[in-house]
Protein backbone atom coordinates (compact mmCIF):
# COMPACT_ATOMS: atom_id res chain seq x y z
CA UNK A 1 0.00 0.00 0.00
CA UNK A 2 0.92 3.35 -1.32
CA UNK A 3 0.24 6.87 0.21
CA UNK A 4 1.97 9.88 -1.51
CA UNK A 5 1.23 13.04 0.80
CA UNK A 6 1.38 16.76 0.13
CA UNK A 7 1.38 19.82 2.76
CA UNK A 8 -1.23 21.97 1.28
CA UNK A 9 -2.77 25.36 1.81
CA UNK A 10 -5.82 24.20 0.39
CA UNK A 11 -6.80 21.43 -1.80
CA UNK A 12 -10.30 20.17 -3.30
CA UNK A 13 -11.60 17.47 -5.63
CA UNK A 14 -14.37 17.94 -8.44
CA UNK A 15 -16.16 15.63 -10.08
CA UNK A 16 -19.30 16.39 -12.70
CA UNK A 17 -17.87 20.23 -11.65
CA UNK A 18 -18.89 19.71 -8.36
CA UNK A 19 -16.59 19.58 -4.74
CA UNK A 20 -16.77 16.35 -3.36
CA UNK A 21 -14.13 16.91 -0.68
CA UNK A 22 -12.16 20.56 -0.05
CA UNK A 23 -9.86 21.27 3.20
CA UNK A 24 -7.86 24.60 3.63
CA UNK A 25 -4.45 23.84 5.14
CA UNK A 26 -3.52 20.07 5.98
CA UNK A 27 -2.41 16.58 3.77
CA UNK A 28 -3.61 16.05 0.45
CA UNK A 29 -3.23 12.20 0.24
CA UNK A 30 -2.90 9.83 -2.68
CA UNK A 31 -4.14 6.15 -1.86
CA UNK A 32 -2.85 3.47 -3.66
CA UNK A 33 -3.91 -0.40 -2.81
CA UNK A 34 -2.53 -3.13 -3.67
CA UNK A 35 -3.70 -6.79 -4.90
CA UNK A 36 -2.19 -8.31 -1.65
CA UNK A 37 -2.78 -5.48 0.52
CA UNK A 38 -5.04 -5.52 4.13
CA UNK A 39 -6.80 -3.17 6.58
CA UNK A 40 -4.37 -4.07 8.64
CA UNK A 41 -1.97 -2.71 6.45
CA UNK A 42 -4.07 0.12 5.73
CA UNK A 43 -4.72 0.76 9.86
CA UNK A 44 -0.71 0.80 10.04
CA UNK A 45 -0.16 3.41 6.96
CA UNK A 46 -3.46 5.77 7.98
CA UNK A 47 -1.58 5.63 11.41
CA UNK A 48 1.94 6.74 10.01
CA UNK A 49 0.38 9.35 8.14
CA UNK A 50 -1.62 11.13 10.96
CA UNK A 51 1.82 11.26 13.27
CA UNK A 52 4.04 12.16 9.92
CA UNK A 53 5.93 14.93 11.16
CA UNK A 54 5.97 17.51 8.07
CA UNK A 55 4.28 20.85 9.46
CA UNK A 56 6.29 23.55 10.81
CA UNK A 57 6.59 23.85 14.45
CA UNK A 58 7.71 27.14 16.34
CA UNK A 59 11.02 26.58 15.69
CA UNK A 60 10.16 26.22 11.67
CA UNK A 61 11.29 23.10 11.50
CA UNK A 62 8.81 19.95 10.52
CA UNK A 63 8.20 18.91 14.00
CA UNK A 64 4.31 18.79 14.00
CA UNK A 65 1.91 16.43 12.36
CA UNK A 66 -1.47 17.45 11.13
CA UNK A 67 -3.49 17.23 13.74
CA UNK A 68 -0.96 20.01 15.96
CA UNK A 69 -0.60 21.82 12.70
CA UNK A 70 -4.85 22.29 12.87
CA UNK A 71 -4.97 20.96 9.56
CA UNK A 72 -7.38 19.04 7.54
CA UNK A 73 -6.93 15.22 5.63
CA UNK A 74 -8.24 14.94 2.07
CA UNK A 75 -8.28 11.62 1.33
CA UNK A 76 -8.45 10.33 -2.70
CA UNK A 77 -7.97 7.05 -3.90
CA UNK A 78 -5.47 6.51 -6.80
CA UNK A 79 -4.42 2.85 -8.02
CA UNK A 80 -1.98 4.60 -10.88
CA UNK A 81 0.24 5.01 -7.33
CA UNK A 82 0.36 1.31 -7.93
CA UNK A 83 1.67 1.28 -11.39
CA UNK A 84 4.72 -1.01 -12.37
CA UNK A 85 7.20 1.30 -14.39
CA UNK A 86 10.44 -0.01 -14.26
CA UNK A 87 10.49 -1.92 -17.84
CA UNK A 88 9.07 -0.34 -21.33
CA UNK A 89 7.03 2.89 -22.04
CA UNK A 90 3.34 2.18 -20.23
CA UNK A 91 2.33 1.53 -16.88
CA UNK A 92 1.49 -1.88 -15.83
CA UNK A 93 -1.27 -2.15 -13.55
CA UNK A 94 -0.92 -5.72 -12.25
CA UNK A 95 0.16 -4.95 -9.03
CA UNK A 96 -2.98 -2.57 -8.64
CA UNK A 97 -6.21 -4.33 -6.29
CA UNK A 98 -9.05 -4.98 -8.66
CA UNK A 99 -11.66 -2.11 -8.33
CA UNK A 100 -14.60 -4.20 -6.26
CA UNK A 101 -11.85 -5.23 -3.69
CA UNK A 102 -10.29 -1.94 -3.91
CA UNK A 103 -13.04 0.25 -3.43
CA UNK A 104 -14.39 -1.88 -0.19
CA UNK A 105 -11.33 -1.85 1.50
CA UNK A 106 -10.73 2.29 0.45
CA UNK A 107 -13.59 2.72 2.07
CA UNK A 108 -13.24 0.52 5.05
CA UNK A 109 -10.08 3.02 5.32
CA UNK A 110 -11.86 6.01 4.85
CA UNK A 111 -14.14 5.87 7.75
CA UNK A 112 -10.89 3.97 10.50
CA UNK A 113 -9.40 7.49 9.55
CA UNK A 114 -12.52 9.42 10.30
CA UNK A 115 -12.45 7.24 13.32
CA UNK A 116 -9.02 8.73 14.33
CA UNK A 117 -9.11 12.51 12.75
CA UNK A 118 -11.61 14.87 13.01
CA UNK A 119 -11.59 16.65 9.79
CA UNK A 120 -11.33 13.90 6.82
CA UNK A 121 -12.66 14.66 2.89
CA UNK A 122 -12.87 12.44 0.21
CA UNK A 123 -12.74 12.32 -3.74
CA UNK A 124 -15.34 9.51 -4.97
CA UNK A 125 -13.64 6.23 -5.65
CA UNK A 126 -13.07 5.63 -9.51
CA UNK A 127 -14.43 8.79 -10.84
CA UNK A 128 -12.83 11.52 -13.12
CA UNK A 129 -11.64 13.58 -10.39
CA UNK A 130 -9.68 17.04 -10.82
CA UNK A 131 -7.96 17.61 -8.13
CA UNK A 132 -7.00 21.35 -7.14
CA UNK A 133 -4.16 22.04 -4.86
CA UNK A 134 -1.88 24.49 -3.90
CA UNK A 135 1.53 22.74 -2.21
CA UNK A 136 3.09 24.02 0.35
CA UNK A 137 6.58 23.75 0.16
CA UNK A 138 6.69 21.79 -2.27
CA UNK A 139 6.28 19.32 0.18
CA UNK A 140 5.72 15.90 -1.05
CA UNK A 141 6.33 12.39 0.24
CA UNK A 142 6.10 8.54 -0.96
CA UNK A 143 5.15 6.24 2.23
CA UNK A 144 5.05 2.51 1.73
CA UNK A 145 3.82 0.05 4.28
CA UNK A 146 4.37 -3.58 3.05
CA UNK A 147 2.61 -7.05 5.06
């Protein structure tokens, strides 16, 4: 399981041009789920990512995590995170959970998160979503949990 996070000042999803999910400052983060991959897997990266240590703190350095930053999670599922592209010129997608299975366990995610963090959006799971975002930073990072 894949989660790429961005600090953001703000950040929203549209889909049909309307906002399905919009925080002001906070994480922007990119889910990606794997054939093989679990809740419990999921429980362990949703968990890494709420502590991740990327805001500034009064010193200016990244000491605080979201929730002492008062920020917000936006949460959007993306299985091209997933994507094999080591060899040739297009993404393999093997790796990648099929959509049923990925979609139950995204959203099995969705609400342990809501469970654990106040303020949690969402993008809608397999949609064309345009995501709007202004980094902050750029600050940008790839976290991996594996079983």
């Amino acid at each position: 399981m894949r989660a790429l996070i961005q600090r953001v000042l703000e950040a929203k999803v549209v889909v049909d041009g309307e906002t399905t999910g919009e925080i002001q400052h906070g994480l922007l983060v990119f889910l990606g789920i794997g054939r093989d991959d679990t809740f419990a897997m999921g429980q362990k990266l949703i968990d890494k990512i709420l502590k991740y240590r990327i805001f500034d703190d009064e010193q200016g350095k990244m000491g605080w995590n979201v929730s002492q930053a008062n920020g917000g999670i936006l949460l959007v599922s993306q299985f091209t995170l997933m994507a094999q592209t080591q060899k040739g010129l297009r993404p393999d997608f093997g790796p990648a959970m099929p959509p049923s299975d990925a979609k139950a366990l995204y959203e099995q995610l969705v609400e342990y998160t809501r469970s654990q963090f106040q303020e949690v959006q969402t993008g809608i799971f397999a949609a064309d979503m345009k995501v709007h975002l202004i980094n902050d930073g750029p600050v940008t990072f790839n976290l991996e949990v594996e079983a």
